[in-house]
Every structure is written in C-alpha cells, then in structure tokens.
C-alpha atoms as a PDB file:
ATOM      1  CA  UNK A   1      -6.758 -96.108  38.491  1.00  0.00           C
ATOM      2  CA  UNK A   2      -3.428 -97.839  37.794  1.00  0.00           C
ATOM      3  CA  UNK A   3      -2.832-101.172  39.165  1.00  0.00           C
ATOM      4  CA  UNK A   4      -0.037-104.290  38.467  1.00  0.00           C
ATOM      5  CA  UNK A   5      -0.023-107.395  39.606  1.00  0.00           C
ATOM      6  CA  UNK A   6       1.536-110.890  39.217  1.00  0.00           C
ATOM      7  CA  UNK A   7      -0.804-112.918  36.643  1.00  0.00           C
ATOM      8  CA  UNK A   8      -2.074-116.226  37.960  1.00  0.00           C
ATOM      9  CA  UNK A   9      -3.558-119.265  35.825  1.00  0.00           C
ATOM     10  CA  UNK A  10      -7.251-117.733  36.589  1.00  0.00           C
ATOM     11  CA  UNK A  11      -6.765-114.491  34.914  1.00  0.00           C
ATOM     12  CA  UNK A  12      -6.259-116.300  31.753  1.00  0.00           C
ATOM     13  CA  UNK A  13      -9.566-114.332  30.409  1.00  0.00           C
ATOM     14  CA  UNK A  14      -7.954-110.825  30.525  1.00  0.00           C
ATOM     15  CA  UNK A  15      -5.016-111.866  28.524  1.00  0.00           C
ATOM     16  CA  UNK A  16      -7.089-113.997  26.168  1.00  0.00           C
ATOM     17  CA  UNK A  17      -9.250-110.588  25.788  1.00  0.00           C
ATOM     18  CA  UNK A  18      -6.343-108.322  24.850  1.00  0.00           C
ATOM     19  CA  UNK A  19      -6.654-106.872  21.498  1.00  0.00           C
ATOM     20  CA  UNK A  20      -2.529-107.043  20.305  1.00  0.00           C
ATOM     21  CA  UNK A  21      -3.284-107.666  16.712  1.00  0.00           C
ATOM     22  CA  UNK A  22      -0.597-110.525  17.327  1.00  0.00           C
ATOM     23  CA  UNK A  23      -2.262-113.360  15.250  1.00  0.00           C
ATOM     24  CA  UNK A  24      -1.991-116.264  16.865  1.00  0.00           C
ATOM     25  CA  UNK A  25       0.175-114.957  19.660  1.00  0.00           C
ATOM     26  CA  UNK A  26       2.027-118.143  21.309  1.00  0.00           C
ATOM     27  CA  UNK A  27       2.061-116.259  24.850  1.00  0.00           C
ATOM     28  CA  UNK A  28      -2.417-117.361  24.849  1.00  0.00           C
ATOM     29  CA  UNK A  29      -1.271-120.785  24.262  1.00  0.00           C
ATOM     30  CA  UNK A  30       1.168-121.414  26.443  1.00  0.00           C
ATOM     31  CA  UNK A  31      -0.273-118.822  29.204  1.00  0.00           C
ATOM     32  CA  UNK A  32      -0.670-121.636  32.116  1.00  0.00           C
ATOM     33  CA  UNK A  33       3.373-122.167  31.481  1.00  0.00           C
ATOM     34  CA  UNK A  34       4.774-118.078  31.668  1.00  0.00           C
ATOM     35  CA  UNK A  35       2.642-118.090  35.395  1.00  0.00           C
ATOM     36  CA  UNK A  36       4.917-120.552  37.268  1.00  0.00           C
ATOM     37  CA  UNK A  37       8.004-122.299  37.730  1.00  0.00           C
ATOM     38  CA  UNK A  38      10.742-120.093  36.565  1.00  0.00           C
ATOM     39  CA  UNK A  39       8.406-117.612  34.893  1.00  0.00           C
ATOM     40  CA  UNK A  40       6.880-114.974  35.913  1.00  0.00           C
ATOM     41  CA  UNK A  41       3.687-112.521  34.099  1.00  0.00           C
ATOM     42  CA  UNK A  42       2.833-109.488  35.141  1.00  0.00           C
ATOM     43  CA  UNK A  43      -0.143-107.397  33.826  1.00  0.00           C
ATOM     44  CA  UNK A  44      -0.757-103.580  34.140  1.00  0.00           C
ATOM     45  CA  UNK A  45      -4.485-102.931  34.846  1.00  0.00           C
ATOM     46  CA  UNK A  46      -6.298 -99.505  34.125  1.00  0.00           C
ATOM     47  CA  UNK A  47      -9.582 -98.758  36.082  1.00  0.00           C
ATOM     48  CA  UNK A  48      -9.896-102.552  36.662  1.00  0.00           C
ATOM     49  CA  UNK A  49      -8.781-103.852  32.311  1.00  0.00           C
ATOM     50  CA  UNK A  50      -6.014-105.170  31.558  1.00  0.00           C
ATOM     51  CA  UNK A  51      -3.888-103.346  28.832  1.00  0.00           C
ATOM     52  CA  UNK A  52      -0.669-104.233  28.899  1.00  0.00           C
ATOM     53  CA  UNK A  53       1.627-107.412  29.941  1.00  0.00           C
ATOM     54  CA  UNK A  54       4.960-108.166  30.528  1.00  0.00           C
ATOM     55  CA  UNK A  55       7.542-110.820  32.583  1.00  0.00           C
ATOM     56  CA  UNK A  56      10.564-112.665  32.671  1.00  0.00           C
ATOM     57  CA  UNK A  57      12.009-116.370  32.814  1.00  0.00           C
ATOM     58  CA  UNK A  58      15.121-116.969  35.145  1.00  0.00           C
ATOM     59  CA  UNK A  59      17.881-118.844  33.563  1.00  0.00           C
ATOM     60  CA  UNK A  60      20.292-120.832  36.018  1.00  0.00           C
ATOM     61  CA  UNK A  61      19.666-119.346  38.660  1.00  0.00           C
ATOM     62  CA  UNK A  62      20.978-116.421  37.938  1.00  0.00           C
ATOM     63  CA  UNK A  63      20.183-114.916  34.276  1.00  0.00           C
ATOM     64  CA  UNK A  64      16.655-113.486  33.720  1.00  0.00           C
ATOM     65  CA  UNK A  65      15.143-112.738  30.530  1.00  0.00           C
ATOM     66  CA  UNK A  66      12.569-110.021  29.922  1.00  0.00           C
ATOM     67  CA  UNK A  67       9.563-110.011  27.304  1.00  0.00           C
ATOM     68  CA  UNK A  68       5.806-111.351  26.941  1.00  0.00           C
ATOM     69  CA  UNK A  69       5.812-107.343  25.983  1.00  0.00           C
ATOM     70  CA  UNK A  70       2.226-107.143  25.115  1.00  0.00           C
ATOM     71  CA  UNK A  71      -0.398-103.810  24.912  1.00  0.00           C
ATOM     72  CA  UNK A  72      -3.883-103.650  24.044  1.00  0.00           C
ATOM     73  CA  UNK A  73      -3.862-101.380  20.507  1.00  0.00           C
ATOM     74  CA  UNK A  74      -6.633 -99.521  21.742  1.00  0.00           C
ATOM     75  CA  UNK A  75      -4.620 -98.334  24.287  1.00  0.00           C
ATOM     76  CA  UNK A  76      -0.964 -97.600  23.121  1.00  0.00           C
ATOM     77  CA  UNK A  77       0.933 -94.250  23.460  1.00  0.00           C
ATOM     78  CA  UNK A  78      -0.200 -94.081  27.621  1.00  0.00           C
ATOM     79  CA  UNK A  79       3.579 -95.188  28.886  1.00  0.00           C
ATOM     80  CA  UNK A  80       1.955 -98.557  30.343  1.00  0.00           C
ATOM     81  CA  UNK A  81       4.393-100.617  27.991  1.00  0.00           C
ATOM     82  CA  UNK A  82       7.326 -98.721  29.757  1.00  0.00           C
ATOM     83  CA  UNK A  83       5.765 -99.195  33.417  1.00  0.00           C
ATOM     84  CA  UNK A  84       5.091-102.216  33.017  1.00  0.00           C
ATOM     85  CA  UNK A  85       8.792-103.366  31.874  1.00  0.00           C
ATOM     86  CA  UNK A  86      10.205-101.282  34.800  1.00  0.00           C
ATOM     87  CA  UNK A  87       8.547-103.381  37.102  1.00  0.00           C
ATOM     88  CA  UNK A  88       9.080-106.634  35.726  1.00  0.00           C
ATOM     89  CA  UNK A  89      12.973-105.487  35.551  1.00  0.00           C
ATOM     90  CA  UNK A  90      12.240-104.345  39.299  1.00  0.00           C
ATOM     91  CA  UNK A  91      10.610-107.338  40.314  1.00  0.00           C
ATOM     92  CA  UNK A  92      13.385-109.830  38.393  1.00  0.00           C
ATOM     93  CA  UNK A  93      16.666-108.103  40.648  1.00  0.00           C
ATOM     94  CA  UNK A  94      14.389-108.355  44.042  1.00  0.00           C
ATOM     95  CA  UNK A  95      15.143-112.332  43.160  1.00  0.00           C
ATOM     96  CA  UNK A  96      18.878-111.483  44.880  1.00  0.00           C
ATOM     97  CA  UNK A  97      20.918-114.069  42.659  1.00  0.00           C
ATOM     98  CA  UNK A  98      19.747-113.128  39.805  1.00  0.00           C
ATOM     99  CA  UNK A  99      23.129-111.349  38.509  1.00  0.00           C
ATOM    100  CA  UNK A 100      21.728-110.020  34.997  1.00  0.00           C
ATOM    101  CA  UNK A 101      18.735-108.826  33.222  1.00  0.00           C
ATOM    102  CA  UNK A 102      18.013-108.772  29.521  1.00  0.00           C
ATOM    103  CA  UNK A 103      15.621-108.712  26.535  1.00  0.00           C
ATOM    104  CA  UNK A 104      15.873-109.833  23.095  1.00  0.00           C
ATOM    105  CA  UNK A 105      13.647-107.717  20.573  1.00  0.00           C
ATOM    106  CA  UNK A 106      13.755-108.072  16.693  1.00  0.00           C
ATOM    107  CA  UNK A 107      15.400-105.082  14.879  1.00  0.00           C
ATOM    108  CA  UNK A 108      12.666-103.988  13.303  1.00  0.00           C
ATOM    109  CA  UNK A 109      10.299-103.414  16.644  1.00  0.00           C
ATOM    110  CA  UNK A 110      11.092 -99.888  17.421  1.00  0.00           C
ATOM    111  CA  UNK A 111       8.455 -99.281  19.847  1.00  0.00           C
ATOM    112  CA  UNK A 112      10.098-102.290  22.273  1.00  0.00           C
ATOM    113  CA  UNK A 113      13.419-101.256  21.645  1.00  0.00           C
ATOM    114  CA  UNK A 114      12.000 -97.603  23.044  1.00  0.00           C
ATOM    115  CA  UNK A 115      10.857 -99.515  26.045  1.00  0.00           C
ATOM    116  CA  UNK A 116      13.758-101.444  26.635  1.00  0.00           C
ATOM    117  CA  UNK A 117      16.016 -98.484  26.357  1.00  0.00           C
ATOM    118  CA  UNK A 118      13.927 -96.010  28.645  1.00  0.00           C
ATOM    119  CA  UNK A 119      14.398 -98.569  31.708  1.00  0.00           C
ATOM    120  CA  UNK A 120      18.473 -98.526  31.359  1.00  0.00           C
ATOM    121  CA  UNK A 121      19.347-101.674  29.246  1.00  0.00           C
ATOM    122  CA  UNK A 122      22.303-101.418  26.504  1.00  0.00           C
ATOM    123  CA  UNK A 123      22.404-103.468  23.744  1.00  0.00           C
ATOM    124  CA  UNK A 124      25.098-106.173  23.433  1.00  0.00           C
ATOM    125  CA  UNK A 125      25.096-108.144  19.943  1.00  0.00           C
ATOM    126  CA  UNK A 126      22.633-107.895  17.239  1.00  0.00           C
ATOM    127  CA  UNK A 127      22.096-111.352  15.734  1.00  0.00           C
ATOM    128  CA  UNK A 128      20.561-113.483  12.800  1.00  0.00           C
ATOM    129  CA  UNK A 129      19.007-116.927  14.057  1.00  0.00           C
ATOM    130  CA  UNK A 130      20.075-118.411  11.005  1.00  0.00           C
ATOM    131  CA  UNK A 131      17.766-121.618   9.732  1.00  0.00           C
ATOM    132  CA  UNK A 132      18.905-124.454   7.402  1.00  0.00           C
ATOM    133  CA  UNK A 133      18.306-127.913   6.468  1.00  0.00           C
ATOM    134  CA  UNK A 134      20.893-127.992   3.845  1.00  0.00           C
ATOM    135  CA  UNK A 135      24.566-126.876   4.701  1.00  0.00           C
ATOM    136  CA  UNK A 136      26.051-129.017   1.285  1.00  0.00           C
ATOM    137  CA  UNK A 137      26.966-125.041  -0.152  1.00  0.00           C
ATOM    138  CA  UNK A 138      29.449-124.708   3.001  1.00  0.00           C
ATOM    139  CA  UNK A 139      30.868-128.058   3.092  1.00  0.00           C
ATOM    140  CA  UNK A 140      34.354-129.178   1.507  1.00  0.00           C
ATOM    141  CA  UNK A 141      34.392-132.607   1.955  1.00  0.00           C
ATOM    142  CA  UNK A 142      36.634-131.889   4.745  1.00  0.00           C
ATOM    143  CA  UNK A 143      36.581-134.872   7.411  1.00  0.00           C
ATOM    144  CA  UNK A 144      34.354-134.530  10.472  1.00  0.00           C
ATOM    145  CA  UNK A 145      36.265-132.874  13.590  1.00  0.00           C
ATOM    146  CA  UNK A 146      37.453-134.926  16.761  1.00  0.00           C
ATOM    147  CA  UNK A 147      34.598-135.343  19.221  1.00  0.00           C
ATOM    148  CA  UNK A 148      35.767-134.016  23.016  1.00  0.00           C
ATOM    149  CA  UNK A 149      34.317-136.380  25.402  1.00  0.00           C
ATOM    150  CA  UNK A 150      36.340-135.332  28.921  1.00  0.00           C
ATOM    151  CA  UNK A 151      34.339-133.244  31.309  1.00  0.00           C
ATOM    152  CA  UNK A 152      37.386-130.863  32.358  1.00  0.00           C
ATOM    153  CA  UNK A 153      38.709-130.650  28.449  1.00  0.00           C
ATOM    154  CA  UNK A 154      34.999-128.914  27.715  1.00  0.00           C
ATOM    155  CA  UNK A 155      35.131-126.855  30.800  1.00  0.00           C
ATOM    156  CA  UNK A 156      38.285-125.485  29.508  1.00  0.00           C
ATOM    157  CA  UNK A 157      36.902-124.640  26.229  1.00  0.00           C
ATOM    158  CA  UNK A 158      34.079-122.419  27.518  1.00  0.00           C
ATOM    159  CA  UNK A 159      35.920-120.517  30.169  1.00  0.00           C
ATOM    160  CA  UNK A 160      38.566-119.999  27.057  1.00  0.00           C
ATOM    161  CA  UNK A 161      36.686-119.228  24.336  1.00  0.00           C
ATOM    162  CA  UNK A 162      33.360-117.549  26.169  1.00  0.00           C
ATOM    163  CA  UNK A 163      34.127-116.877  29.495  1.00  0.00           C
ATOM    164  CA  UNK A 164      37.333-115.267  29.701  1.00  0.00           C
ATOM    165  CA  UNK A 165      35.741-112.575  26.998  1.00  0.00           C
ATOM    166  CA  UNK A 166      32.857-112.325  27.791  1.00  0.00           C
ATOM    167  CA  UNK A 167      31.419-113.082  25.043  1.00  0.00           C
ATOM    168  CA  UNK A 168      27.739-113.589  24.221  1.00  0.00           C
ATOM    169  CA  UNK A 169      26.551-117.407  24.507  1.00  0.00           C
ATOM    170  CA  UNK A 170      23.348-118.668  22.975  1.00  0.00           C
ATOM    171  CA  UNK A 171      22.244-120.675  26.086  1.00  0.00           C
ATOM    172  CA  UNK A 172      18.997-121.798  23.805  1.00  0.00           C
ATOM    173  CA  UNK A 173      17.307-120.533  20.702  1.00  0.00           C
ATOM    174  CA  UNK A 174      16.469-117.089  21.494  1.00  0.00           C
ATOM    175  CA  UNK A 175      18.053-116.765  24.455  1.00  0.00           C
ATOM    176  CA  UNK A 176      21.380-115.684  24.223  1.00  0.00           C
ATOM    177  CA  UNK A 177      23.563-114.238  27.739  1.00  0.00           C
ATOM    178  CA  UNK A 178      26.749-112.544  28.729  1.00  0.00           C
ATOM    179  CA  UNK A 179      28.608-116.019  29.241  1.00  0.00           C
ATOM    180  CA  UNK A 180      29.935-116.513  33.213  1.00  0.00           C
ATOM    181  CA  UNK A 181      30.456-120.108  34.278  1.00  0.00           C
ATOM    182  CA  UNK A 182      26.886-120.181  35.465  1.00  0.00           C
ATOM    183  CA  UNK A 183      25.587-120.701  32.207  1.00  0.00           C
ATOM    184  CA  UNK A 184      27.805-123.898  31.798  1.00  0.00           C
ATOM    185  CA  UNK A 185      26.719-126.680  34.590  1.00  0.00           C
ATOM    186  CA  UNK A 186      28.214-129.699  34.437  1.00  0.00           C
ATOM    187  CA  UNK A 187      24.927-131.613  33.738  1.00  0.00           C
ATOM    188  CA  UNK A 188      24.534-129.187  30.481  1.00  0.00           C
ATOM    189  CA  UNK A 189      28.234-129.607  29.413  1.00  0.00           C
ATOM    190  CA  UNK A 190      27.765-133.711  29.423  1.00  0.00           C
ATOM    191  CA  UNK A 191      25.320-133.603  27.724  1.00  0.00           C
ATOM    192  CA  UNK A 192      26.018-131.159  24.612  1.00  0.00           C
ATOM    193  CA  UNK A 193      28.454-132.442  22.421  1.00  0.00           C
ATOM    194  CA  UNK A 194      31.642-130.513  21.901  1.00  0.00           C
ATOM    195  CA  UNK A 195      34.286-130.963  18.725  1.00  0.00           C
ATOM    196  CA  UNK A 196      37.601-129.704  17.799  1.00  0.00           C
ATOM    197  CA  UNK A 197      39.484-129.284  15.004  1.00  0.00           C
ATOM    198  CA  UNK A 198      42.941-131.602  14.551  1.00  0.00           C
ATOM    199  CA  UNK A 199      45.125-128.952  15.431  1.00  0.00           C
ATOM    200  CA  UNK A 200      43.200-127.944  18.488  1.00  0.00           C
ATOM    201  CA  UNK A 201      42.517-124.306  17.158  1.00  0.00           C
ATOM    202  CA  UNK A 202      38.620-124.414  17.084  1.00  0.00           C
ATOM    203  CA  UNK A 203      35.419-125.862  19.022  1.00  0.00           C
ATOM    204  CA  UNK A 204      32.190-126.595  17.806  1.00  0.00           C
ATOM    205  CA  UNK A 205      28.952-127.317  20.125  1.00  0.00           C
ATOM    206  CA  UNK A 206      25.929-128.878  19.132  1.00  0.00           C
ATOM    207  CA  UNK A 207      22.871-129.062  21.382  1.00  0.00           C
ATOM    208  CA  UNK A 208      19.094-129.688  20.632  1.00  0.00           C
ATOM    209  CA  UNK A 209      16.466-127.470  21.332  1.00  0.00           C
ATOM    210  CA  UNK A 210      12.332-127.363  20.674  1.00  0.00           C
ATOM    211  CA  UNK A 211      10.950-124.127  19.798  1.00  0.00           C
ATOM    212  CA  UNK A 212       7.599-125.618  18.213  1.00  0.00           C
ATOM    213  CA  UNK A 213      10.243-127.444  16.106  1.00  0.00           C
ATOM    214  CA  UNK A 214      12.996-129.649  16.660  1.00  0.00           C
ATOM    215  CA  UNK A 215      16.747-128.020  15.744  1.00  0.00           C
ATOM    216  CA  UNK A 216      20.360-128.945  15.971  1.00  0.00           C
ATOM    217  CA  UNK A 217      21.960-125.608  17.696  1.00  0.00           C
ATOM    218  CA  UNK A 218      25.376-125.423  16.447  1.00  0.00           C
ATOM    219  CA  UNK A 219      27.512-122.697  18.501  1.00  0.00           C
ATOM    220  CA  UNK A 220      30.453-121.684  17.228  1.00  0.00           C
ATOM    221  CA  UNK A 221      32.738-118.714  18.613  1.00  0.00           C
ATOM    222  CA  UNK A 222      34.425-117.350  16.153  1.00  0.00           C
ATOM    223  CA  UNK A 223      33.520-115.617  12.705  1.00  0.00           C
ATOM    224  CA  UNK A 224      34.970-117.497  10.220  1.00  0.00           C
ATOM    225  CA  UNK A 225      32.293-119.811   9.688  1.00  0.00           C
ATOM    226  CA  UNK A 226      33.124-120.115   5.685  1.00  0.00           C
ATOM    227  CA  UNK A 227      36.433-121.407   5.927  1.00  0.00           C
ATOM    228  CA  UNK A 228      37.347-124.184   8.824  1.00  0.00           C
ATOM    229  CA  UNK A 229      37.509-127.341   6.883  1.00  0.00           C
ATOM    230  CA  UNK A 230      35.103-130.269   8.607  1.00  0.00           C
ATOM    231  CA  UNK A 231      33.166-127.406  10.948  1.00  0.00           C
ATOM    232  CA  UNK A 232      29.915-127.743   8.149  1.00  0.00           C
ATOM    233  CA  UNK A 233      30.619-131.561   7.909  1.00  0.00           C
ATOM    234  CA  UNK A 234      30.449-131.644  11.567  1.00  0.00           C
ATOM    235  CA  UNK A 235      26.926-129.815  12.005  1.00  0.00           C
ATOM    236  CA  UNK A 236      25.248-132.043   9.243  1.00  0.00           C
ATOM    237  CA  UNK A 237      26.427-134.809  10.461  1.00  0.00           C
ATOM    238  CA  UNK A 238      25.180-134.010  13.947  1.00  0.00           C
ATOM    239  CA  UNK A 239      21.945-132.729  12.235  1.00  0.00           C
ATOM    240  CA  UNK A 240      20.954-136.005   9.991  1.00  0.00           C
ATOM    241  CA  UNK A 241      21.526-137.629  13.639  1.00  0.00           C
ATOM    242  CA  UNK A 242      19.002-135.786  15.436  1.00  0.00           C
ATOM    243  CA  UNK A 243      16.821-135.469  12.464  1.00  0.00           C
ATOM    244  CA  UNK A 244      16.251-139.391  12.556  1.00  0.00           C
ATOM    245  CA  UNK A 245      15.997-139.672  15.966  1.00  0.00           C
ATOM    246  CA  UNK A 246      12.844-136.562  15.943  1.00  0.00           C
ATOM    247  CA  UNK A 247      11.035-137.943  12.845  1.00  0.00           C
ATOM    248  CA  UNK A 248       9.870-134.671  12.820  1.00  0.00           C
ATOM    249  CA  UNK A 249      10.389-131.456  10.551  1.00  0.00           C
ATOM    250  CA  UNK A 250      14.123-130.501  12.164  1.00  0.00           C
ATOM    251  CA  UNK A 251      16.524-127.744  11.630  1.00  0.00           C
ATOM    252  CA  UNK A 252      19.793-126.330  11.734  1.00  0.00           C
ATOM    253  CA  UNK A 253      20.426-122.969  13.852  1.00  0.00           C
ATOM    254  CA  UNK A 254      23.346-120.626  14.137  1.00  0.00           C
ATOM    255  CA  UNK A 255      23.785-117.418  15.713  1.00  0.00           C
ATOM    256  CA  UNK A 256      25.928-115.431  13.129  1.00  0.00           C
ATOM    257  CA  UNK A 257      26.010-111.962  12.868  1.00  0.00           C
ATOM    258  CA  UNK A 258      25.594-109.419  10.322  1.00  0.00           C
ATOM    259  CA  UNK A 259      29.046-109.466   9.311  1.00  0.00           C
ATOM    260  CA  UNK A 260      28.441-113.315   9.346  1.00  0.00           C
ATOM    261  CA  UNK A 261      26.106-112.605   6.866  1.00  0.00           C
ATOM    262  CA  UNK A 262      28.007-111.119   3.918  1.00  0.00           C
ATOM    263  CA  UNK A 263      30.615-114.023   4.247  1.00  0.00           C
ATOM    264  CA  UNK A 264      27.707-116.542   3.334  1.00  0.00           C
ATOM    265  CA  UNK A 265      28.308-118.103  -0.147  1.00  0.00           C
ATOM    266  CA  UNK A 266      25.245-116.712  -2.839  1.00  0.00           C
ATOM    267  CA  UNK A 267      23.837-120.027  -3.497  1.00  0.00           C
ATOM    268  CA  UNK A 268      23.815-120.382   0.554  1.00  0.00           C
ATOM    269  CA  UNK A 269      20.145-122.051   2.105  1.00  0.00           C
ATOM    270  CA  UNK A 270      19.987-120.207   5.556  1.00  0.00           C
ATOM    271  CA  UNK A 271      16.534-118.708   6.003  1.00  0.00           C
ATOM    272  CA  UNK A 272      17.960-115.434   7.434  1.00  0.00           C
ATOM    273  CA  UNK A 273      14.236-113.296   9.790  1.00  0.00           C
ATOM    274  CA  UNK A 274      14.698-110.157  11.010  1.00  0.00           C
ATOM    275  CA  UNK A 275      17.236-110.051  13.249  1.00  0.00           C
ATOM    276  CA  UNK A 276      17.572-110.054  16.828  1.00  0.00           C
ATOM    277  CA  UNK A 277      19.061-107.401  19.255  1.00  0.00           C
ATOM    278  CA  UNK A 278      20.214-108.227  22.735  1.00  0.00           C
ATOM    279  CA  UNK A 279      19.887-105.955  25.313  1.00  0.00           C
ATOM    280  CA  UNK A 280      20.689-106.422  29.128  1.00  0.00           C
ATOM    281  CA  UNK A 281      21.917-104.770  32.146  1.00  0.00           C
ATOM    282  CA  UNK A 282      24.002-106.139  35.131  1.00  0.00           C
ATOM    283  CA  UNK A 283      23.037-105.506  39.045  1.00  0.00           C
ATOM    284  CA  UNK A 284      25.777-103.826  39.228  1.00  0.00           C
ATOM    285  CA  UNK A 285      24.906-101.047  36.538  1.00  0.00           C
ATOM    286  CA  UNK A 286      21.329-101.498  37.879  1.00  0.00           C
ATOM    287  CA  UNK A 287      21.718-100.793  41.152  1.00  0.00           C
ATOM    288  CA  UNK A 288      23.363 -97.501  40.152  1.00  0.00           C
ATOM    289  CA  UNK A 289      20.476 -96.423  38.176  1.00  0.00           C
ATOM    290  CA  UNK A 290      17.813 -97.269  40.946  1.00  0.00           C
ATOM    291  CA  UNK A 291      20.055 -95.363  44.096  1.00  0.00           C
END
C-alpha cells in the first residue's frame, strides 16, 4: 500500500535509512530544519518504507520552491518520484498566497528534469552559479561605481530593470524567481547594497549569502558583464569587504548564463558546475492544469 505524509522531526530514521547513493547528502544533516518553519518534507511510503521524499520552502510569502527530490535506488522506475512531486506541488498552491511554484535541477539530472516536467512546470533560464575569488582578469582599473543609498531610488531600479520584464531574479544562491515586487521588501532592499554607473545606465547589487560558505552575490541584469568599466572593481571591492569581516573561506557568485559564458576572458578564474535549470509554474497556469 501507498501512503504520503508530511515528515516530522521523529521520522528522522526513515530518511536517515534511505539508500540515495547521495554521499553525504546535506538534506540528513539539516533534516530537523526542511520539517518546519517555512519548509515543508513530504515522504512517499510503500507497504509501511519510505522510498521516496520530496518538499518545498516558501519564499516571501508568496514564492515556493520545490526539491529535497530523493528515492531509495532500490526502488526507482515505480513513478513514486513523480507522485511524490505532484503532491508537494499540490500541497505548496493549497497555501493560497503562494502565487508561484518552481524547481531548480542541474542540467545534467535527467531523471528530475522528467519529474519536473510530467507535473506541468516549464523551464525559464538555464544558469551557471559562477564562483570566484579572483575577478583581477575582468577588471580595468576603472573607478568603483556610485553607491545608491535612497530607499525609493533602489525601488525604482528593480521594478525597472526586473520587474517591469519579468525577468528572473536570484533572490539567494540557488534560488532564483520570476521577479514581482514581492521579492523586493523594503527591509531586503536596505539592506543590500545597490551601485550605478556615472551615467546612470547600469545597477549593480551585492548581497551576502551562506550556503556552507560565506559569498558576496553580485546581481547584475544585463549581459554585458565583460565590458562596463568599474562593474568588476565594484564586486571586489565589495568582496575583500565581506571577506574580512567572515574570516572565513568567502566567495564571489554570479548568475550568468551560457551565453555569459563564452564572453568570459580565457585566462578568466570562475569555477563554472554544471549548470542550473529553472523551472516553475504560476497559479494561474496551474489551476488550468488541475480543473
């Protein structure tokens, strides 16, 4: 018999028991954290094991992301993978503001791309998260740009250059969204640092994030990331900054695309994984596919 249910912190020993071939699989350490709060874990029981899990995290309120996508090996090929994600998907739109649903898998996973794909979801960008701690092959020697310090000044920025479009916005390191004004609070937008270029053209954003390590997330909108004078000057200035302040190993990420990619100088020090695609679908779209 088939059963799912919402994981709670005492079935930690079916999850720790699932054989994913995942070495050291970051979802068993941090298990206690994906089962509350803003998270949710689901896990797909047959006759009473546990062989597959799944959930989301809600993002402002309003954004959820889907993933924890995990089977037991020795029991792949059933269709619990693609259950399992329906229901977490399901189970994420019941929460009525959430506006969005997505799920960022690396290009290479076929099998979750399958999944994702069989439950509706489109893909929207495909993207490198490009790692550095040394930008000196992209910098000119250009001067710094200005700093933007006025609260309205930034809002203006986003709803230009992300809003208005559309456009994809990494809210954090591996969690990038369709950008609405929801993803830019006023708490947020204080506190990330925003610069423009001298004739007002351009606008970088640098914000910190932990992912195990410490980085300096630069976000810039625009794809020619090899040619604005001061926009590399900027980030490493920003990043020697933070990297004092962390004592710890710290590093530069960028979202760039493929196309981003090829404009990269040769002798460029980006560490450049398997990249990520984005996939997501909007309750509008999904509420079409469930009537």
């Amino acid at each position: 018999m088939k059963t799912i249910i919402r994981l709670q912190n005492d079935d930690y020993p079916y999850v720790q028991a699932l054989d994913t071939g995942i070495k050291d699989d970051y979802v068993k350490h941090i298990f206690d954290k994906l089962v509350q709060v803003s998270n949710r874990l689901f896990g797909l029981f047959q006759d009473g094991q546990l062989v597959s899990i799944a959930g989301y995290t809600i993002y402002t309120g309003s954004y959820a992301m889907l993933g924890r996508l995990r089977s037991d090996r020795r029991f792949k090929g059933n269709g619990f993978s693609t259950s399992l994600f329906s229901h977490a998907l399901n189970a994420a739109f019941n929460n009525h503001s959430v506006k969005w649903a997505g799920a960022n898998t690396q290009e290479h996973n076929i099998s979750a791309q399958r999944v994702i794909e069989k439950n509706g979801l489109s893909n929207y960008v495909t993207l490198h998260g490009a790692i550095t701690k040394d930008t000196s092959a992209l910098e000119t020697g250009a001067k710094p740009w200005n700093p933007v310090t006025d609260l309205q000044r930034k809002r203006d920025w986003v709803q230009q250059t992300y809003v208005k479009s559309g456009q994809v916005f990494p809210y954090e390191c591996y969690y990038p969204f369709p950008a609405s004004m929801d993803l830019f609070q006023d708490d947020d937008l204080e506190q990330w640092a925003f610069y423009e270029n001298d004739n007002q053209t351009r606008v970088l954003i640098t914000k910190t994030d932990q992912k195990k390590n410490h980085y300096l997330h630069a976000v810039y909108p625009w794809s020619d990331i090899v040619s604005q004078p001061g926009l590399w000057e900027t980030i490493s200035s920003d990043y020697y900054r933070l990297k004092e302040i962390t004592g710890e190993d710290t590093y530069i990420w960028m979202d760039i695309t493929k196309e981003e990619v090829q404009t990269l100088p040769a002798n460029h020090q980006f560490e450049l994984p398997s990249p990520w695609m984005l996939y997501g679908i909007d309750r509008e779209e999904y509420e079409r596919l469930v009537d």
